[in-house]
Protein backbone atom coordinates (compact mmCIF):
# COMPACT_ATOMS: atom_id res chain seq x y z
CA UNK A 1 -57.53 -10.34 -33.42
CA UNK A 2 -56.50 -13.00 -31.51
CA UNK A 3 -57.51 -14.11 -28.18
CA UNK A 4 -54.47 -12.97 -26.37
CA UNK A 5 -54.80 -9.68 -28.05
CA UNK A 6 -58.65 -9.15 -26.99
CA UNK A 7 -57.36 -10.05 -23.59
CA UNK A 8 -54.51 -7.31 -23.99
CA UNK A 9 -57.57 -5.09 -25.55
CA UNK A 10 -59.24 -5.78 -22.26
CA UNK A 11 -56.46 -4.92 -19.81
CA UNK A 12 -55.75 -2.45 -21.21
CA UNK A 13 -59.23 -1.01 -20.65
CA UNK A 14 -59.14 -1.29 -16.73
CA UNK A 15 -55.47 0.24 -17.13
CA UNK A 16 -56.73 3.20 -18.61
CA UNK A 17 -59.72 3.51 -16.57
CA UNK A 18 -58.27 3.30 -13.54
CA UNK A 19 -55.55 5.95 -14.61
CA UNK A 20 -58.16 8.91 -15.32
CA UNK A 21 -57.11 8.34 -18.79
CA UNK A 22 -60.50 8.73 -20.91
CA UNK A 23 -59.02 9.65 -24.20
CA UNK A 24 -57.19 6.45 -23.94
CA UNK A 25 -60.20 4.75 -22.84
CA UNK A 26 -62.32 5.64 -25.25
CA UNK A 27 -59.89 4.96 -28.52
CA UNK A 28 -60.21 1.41 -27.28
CA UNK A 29 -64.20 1.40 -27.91
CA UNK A 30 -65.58 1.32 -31.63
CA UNK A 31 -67.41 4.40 -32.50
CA UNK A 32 -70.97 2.80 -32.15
CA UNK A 33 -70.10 0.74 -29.32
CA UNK A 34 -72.87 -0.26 -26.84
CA UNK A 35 -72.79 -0.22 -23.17
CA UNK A 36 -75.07 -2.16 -20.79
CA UNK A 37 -75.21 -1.42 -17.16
CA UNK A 38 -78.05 -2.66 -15.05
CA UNK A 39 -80.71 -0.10 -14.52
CA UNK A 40 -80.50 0.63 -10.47
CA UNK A 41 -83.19 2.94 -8.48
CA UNK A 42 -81.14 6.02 -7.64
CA UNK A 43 -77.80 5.15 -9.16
CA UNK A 44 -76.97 7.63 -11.92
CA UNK A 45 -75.72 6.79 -15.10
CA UNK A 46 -76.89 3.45 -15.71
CA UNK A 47 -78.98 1.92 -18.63
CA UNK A 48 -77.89 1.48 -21.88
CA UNK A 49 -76.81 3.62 -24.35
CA UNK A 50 -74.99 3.35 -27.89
CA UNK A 51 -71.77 5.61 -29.35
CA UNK A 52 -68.56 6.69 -28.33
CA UNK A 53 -70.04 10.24 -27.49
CA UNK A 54 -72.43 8.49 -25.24
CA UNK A 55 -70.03 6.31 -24.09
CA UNK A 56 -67.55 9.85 -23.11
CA UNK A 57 -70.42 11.66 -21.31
CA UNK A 58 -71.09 8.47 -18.86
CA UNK A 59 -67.35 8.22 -17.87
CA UNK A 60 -66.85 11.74 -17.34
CA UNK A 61 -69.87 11.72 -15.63
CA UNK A 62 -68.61 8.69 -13.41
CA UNK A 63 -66.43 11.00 -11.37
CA UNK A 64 -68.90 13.46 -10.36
CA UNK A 65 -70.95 10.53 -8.75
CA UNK A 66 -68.84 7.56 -7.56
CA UNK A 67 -65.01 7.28 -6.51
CA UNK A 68 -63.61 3.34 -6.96
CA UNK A 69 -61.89 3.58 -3.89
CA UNK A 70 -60.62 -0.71 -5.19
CA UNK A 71 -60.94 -1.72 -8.70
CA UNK A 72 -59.44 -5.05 -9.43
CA UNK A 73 -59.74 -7.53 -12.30
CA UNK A 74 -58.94 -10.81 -11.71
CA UNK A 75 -59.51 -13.25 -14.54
CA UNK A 76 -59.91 -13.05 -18.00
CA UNK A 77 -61.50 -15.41 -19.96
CA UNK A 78 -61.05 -15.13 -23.78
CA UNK A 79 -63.37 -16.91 -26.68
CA UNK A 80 -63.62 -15.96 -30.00
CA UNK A 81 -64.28 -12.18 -29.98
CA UNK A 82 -65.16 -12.14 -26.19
CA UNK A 83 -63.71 -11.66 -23.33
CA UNK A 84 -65.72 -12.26 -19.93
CA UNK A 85 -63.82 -11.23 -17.20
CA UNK A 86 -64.47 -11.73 -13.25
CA UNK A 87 -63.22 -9.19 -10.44
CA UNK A 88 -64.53 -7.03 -7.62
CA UNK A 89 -64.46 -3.04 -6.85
CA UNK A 90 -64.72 -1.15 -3.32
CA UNK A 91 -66.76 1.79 -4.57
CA UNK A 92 -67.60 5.28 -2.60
CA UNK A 93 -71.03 7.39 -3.69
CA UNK A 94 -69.99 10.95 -3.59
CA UNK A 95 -73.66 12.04 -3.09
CA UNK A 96 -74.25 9.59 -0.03
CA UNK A 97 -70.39 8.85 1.21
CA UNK A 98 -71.62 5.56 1.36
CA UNK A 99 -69.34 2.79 0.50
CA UNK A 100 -70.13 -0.50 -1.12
CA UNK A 101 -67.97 -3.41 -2.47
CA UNK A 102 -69.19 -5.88 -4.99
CA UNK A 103 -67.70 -8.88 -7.15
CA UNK A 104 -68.19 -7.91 -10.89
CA UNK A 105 -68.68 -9.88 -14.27
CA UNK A 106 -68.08 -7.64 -17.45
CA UNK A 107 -68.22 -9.12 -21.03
CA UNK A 108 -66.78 -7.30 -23.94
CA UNK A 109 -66.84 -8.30 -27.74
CA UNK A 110 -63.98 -7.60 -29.81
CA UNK A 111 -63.81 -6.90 -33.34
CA UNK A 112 -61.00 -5.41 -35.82
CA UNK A 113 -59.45 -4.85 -32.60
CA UNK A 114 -62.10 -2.57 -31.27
CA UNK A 115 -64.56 -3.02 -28.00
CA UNK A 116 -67.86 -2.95 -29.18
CA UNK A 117 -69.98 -4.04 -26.61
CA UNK A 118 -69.44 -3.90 -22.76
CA UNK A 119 -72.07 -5.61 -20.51
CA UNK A 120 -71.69 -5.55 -16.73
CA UNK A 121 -73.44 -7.03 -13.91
CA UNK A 122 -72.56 -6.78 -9.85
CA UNK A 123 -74.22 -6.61 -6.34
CA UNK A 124 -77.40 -3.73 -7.81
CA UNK A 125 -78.52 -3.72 -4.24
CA UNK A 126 -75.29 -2.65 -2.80
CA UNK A 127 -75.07 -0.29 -5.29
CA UNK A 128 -78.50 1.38 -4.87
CA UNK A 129 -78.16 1.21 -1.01
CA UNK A 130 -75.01 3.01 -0.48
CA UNK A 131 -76.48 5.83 -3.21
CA UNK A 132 -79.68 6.03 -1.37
CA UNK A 133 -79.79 8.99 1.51
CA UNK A 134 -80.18 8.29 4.80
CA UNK A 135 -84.65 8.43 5.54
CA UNK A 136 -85.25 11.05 8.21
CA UNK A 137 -87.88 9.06 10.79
């Protein structure tokens, strides 16, 4: 694939993300594709984990925990089989109602026109904040 398609690969993963759409979502990952999310104190699902059965518990399990309230790519930046792309999210922790909003860097690798890695990095603080309860005092 070509640049311009792994960037197409790429939108199209926020597009079916961001429509509930997790059959779709996951045809666009290779079936031993890796995932990398930071590892936050009292976030669920985070770490990293290998295979498209993997990959389908941790974004059905997404739901049950978090509600992206904003999700919003903004550039895309294509090289060789990898696309890096830049945006930011307004995020809501259904076990906290806390909110939190965050810029976001994701890279994926492409190849025969199949994700097979996804790295992300944002604000962890934020994120382990607004899923951390309230102490009593």
């Amino acid at each position: 694939m070509n640049e311009q398609e792994n960037t197409k690969l790429a939108r199209q993963m926020y597009e079916t993300f961001m429509a509930g759409d997790v059959e779709g979502f996951l045809n666009l990952f290779s079936d031993d594709a890796a995932w990398h999310s930071p590892e936050i104190e009292n976030v669920p699902l985070n770490g990293k984990f290998s295979g498209r059965e993997n990959l389908a518990a941790f974004i059905s399990g997404i739901d049950e925990h978090e509600e992206f309230l904003k999700f919003e790519p903004t550039e895309f930046i294509a090289q060789g089989g990898r696309v890096v792309i830049l945006g930011n999210f307004l995020a809501r922790s259904k076990t906290t109602d806390n909110q939190y909003a965050t810029d976001f860097a994701h890279i994926i690798t492409v190849k025969d026109g199949k994700i097979t890695s996804f790295y992300e990095f944002f604000d962890n603080a934020a994120a382990g904040k607004a899923h951390t309860a309230a102490q009593a005092v």
